[in-house]
C-alpha atoms as a PDB file:
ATOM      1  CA  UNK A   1       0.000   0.000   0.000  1.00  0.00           C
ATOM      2  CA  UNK A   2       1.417   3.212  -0.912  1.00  0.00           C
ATOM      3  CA  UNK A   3       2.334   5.599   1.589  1.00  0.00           C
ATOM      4  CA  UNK A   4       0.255   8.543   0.108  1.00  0.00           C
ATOM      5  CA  UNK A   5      -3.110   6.762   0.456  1.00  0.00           C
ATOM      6  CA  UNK A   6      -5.807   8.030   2.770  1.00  0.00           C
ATOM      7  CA  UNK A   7      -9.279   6.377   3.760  1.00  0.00           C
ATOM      8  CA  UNK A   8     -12.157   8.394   4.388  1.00  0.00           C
ATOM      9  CA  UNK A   9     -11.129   7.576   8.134  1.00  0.00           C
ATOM     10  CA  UNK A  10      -7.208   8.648   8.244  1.00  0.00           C
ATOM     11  CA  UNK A  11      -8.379  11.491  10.346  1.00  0.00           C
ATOM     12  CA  UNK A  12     -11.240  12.964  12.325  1.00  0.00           C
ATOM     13  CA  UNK A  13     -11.477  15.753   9.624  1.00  0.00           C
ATOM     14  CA  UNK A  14     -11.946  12.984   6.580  1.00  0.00           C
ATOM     15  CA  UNK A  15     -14.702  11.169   8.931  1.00  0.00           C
ATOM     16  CA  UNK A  16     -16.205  14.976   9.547  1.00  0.00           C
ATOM     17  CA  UNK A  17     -16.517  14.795   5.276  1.00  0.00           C
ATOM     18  CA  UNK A  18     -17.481  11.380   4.739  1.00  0.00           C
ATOM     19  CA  UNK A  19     -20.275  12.068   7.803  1.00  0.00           C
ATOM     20  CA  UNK A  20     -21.684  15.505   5.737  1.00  0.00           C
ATOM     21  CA  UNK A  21     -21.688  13.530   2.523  1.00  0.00           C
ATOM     22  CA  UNK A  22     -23.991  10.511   4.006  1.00  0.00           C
ATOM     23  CA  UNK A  23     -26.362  13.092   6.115  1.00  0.00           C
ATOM     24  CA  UNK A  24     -27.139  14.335   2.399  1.00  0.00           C
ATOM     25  CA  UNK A  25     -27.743  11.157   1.288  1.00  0.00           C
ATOM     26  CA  UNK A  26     -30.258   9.763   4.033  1.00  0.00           C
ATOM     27  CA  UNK A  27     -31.644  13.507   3.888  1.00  0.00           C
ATOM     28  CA  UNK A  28     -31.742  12.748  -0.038  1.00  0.00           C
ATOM     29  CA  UNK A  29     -33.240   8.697   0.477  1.00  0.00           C
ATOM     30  CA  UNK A  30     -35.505  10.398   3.342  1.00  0.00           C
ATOM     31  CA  UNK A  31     -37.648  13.140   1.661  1.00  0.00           C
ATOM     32  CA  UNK A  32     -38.213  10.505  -1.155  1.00  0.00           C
ATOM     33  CA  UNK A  33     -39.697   7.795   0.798  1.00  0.00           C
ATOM     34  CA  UNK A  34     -41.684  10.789   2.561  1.00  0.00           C
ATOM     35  CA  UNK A  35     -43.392  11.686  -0.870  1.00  0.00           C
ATOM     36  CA  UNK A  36     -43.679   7.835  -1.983  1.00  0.00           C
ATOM     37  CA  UNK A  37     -45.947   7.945   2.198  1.00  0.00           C
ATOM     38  CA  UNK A  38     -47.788  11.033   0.990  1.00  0.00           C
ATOM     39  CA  UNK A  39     -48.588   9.258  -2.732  1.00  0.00           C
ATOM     40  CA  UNK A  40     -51.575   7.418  -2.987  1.00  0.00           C
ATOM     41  CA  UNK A  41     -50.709   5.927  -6.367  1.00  0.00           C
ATOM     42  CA  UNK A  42     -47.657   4.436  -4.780  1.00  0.00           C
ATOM     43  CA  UNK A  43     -49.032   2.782  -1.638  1.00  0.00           C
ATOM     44  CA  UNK A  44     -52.024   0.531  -2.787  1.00  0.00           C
ATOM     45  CA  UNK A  45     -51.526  -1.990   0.145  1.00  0.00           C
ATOM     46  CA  UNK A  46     -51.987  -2.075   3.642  1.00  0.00           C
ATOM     47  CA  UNK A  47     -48.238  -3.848   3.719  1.00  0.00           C
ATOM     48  CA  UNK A  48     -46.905  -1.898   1.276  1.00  0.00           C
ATOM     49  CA  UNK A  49     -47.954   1.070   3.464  1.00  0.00           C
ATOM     50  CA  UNK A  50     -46.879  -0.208   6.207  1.00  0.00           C
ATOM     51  CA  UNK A  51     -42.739  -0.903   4.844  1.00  0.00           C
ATOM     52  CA  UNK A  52     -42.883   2.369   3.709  1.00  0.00           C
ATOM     53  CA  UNK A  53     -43.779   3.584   6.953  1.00  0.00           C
ATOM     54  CA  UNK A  54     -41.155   1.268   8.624  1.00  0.00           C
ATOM     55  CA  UNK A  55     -38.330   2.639   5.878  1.00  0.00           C
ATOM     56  CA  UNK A  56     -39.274   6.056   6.751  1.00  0.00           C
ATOM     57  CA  UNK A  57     -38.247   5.231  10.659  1.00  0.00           C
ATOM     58  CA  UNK A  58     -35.332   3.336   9.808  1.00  0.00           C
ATOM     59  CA  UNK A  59     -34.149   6.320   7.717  1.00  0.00           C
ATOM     60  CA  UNK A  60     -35.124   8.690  10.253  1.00  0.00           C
ATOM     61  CA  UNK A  61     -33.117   7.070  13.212  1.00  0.00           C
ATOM     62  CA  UNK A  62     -30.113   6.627  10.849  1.00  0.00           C
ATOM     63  CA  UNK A  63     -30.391  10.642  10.880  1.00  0.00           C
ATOM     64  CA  UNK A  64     -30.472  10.994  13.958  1.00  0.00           C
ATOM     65  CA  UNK A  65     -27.037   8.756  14.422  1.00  0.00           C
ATOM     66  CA  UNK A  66     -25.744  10.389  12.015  1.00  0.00           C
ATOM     67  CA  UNK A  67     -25.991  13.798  14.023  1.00  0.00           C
ATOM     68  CA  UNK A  68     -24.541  11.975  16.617  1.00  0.00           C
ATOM     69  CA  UNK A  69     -21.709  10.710  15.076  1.00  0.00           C
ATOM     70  CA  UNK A  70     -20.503  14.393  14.183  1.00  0.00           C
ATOM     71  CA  UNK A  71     -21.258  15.719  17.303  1.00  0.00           C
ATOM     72  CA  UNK A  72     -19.208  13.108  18.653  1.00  0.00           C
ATOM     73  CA  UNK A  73     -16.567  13.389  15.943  1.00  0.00           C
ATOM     74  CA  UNK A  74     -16.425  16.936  17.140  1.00  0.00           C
ATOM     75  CA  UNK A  75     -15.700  17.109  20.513  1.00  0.00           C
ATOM     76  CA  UNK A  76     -13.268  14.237  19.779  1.00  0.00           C
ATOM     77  CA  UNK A  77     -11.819  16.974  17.393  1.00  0.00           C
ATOM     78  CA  UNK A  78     -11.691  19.849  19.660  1.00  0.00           C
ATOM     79  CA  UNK A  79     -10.810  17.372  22.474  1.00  0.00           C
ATOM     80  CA  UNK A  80      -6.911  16.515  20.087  1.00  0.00           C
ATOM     81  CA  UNK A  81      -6.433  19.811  19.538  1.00  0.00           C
ATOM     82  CA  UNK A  82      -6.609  20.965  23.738  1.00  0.00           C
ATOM     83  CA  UNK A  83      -4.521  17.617  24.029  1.00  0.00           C
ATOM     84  CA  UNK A  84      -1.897  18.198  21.416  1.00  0.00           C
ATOM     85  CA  UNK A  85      -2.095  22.435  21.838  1.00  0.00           C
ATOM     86  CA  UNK A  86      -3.021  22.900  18.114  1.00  0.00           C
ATOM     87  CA  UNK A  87      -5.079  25.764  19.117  1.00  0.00           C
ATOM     88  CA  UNK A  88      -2.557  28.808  19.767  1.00  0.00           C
ATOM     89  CA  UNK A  89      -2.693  31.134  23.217  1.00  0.00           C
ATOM     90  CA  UNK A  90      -4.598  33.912  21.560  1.00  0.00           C
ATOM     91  CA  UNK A  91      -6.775  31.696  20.240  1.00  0.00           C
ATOM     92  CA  UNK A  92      -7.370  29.602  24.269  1.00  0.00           C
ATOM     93  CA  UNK A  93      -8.152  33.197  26.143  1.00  0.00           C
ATOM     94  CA  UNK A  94     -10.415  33.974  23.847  1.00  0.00           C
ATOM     95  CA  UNK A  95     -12.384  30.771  24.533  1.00  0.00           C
ATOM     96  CA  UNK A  96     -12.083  30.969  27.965  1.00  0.00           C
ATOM     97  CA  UNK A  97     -12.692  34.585  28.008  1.00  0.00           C
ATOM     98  CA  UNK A  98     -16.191  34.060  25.998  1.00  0.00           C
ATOM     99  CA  UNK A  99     -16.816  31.307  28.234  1.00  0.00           C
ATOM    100  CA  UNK A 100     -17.075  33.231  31.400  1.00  0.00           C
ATOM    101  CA  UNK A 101     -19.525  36.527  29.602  1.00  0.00           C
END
């Protein structure tokens, strides 16, 4: 494996992009099984209905996870930087300053 290659999940900052990409996506999958719920000619059975209804969970949870995940990703982020002092002085006072207004 070359050394140049990255995976989506080298860092927390490709994980942050790979997150935002598949939020759009379940957003995306979401609003269309919404208008398939709201479309009679699409739901003629009572089963049929009812997957759709179950998909529209399903997809619904996985947003919520997802939200998670890059709130989590997040803190995890801001959490390396305090550990490893990537943030600069100027830019800790200020934080801590804002913190106590």
């Amino acid at each position: 494996m070359p050394d140049g290659f990255q995976s989506p999940f080298d860092n927390i900052e490709n994980a942050q992009d790979y997150l935002v990409l598949l939020s759009e996506a379940v957003e995306e999958a979401r609003q269309n099984v919404a208008a398939d719920l709201t479309s009679d000619a699409n739901v003629k059975s009572p089963r049929r209905l009812e997957a759709v209804r179950l998909a529209l969970y399903k997809l619904e949870k996985l947003e919520q996870h997802i939200k998670s995940s890059r709130r989590l990703l997040n803190d995890l982020r801001t959490l390396r930087r305090l550990l490893f002092e990537e943030r600069t002085e100027a830019e800790t006072s200020k934080a801590v300053l804002d913190r106590k207004r």
